[in-house]
Protein backbone atom coordinates (compact mmCIF):
# COMPACT_ATOMS: atom_id res chain seq x y z
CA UNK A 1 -99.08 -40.04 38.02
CA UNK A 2 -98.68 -43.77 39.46
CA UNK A 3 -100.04 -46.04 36.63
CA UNK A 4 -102.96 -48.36 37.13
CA UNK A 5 -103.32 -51.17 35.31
CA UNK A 6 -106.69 -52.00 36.70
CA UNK A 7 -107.97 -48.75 35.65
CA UNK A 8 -110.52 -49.48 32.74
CA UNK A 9 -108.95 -47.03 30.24
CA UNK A 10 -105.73 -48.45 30.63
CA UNK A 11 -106.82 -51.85 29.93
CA UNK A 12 -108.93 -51.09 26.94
CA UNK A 13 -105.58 -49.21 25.42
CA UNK A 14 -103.38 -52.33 25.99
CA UNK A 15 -106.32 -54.31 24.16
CA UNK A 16 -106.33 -52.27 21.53
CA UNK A 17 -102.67 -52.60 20.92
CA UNK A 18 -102.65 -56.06 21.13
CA UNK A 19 -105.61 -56.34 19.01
CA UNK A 20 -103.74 -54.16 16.34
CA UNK A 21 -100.74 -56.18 16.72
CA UNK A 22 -102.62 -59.68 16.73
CA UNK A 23 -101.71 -60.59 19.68
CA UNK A 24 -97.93 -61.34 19.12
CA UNK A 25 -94.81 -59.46 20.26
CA UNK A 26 -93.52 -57.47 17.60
CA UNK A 27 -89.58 -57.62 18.49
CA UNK A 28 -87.67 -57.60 15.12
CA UNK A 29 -85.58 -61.11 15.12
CA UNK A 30 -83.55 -60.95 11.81
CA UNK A 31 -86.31 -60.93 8.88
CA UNK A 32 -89.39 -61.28 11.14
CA UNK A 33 -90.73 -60.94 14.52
CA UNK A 34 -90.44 -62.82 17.54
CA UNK A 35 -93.73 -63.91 16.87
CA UNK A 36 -94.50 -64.51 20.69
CA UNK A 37 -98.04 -65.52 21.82
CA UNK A 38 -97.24 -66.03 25.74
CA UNK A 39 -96.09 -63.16 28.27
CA UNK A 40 -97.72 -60.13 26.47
CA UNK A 41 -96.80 -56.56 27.57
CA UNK A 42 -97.89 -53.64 25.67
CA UNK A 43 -95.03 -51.25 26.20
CA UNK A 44 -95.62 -47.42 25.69
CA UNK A 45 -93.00 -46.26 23.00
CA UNK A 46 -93.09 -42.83 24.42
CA UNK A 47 -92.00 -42.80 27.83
CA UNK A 48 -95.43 -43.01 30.48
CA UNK A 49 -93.70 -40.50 32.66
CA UNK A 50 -92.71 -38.43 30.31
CA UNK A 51 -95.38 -38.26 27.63
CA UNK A 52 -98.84 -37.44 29.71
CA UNK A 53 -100.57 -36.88 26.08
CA UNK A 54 -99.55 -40.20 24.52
CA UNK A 55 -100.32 -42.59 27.37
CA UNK A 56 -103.28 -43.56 25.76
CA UNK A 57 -102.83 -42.88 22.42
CA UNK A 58 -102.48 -46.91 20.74
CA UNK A 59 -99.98 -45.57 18.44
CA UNK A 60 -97.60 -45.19 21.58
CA UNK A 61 -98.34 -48.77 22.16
CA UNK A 62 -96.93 -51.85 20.98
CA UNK A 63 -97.07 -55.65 21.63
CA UNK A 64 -93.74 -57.22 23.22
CA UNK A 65 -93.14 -60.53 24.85
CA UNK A 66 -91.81 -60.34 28.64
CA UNK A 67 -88.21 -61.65 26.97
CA UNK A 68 -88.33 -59.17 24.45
CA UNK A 69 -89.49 -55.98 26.54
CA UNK A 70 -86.74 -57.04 29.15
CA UNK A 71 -84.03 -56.98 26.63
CA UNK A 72 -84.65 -52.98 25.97
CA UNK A 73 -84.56 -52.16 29.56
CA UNK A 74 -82.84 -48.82 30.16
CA UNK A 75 -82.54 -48.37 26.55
CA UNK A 76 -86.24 -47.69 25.08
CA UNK A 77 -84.77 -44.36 23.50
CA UNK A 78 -83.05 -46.95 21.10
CA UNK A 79 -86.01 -48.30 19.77
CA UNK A 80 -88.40 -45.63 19.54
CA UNK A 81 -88.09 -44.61 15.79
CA UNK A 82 -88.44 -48.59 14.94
CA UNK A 83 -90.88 -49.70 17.16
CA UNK A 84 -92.64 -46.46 15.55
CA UNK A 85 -92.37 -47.73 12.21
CA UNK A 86 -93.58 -51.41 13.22
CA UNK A 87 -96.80 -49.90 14.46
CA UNK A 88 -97.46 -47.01 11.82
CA UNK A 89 -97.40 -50.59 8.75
CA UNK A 90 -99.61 -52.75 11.58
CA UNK A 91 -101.94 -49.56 11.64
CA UNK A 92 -102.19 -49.64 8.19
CA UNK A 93 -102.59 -53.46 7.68
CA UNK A 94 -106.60 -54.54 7.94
């Protein structure tokens, strides 16, 4: 399935992950964040092609900055477990 970013599900799940994330890209840089406001992309942590179930799901979302998103190009896989982590303690943040 081609993914449409106009489509209004897919829009209101890259809200909500930026929402959850307050609006900044959540890229580990030493002791903290990137901290980006500008260039948002909510990246799927969980591969769109290959996890149908998830695509939607805002835990398989989270916030990066175009910079930051770029960087993990071709190598996702690496950061799955810690961009997991990042959003299970911003899910549990209020």
């Amino acid at each position: 399935m081609k993914r449409n970013y106009d489509d209004p599900v897919y829009k209101q799940w890259r809200r909500l992950v930026y929402a959850r994330d307050k609006y900044r890209c959540q890229m580990p840089k030493g002791k903290k964040c990137c901290g980006n406001k500008r260039s948002l992309q909510a990246h799927h942590i969980k591969k769109w092609s290959t996890a149908s179930a998830l695509r939607y799901d805002t835990r398989n979302g989270i916030t990066l900055c175009w910079d930051c998103h770029k960087s993990i190009s071709k190598k996702e896989h690496l950061y799955e477990a810690l961009f997991m982590e990042i959003v299970r303690k911003n899910g549990k943040q209020k």
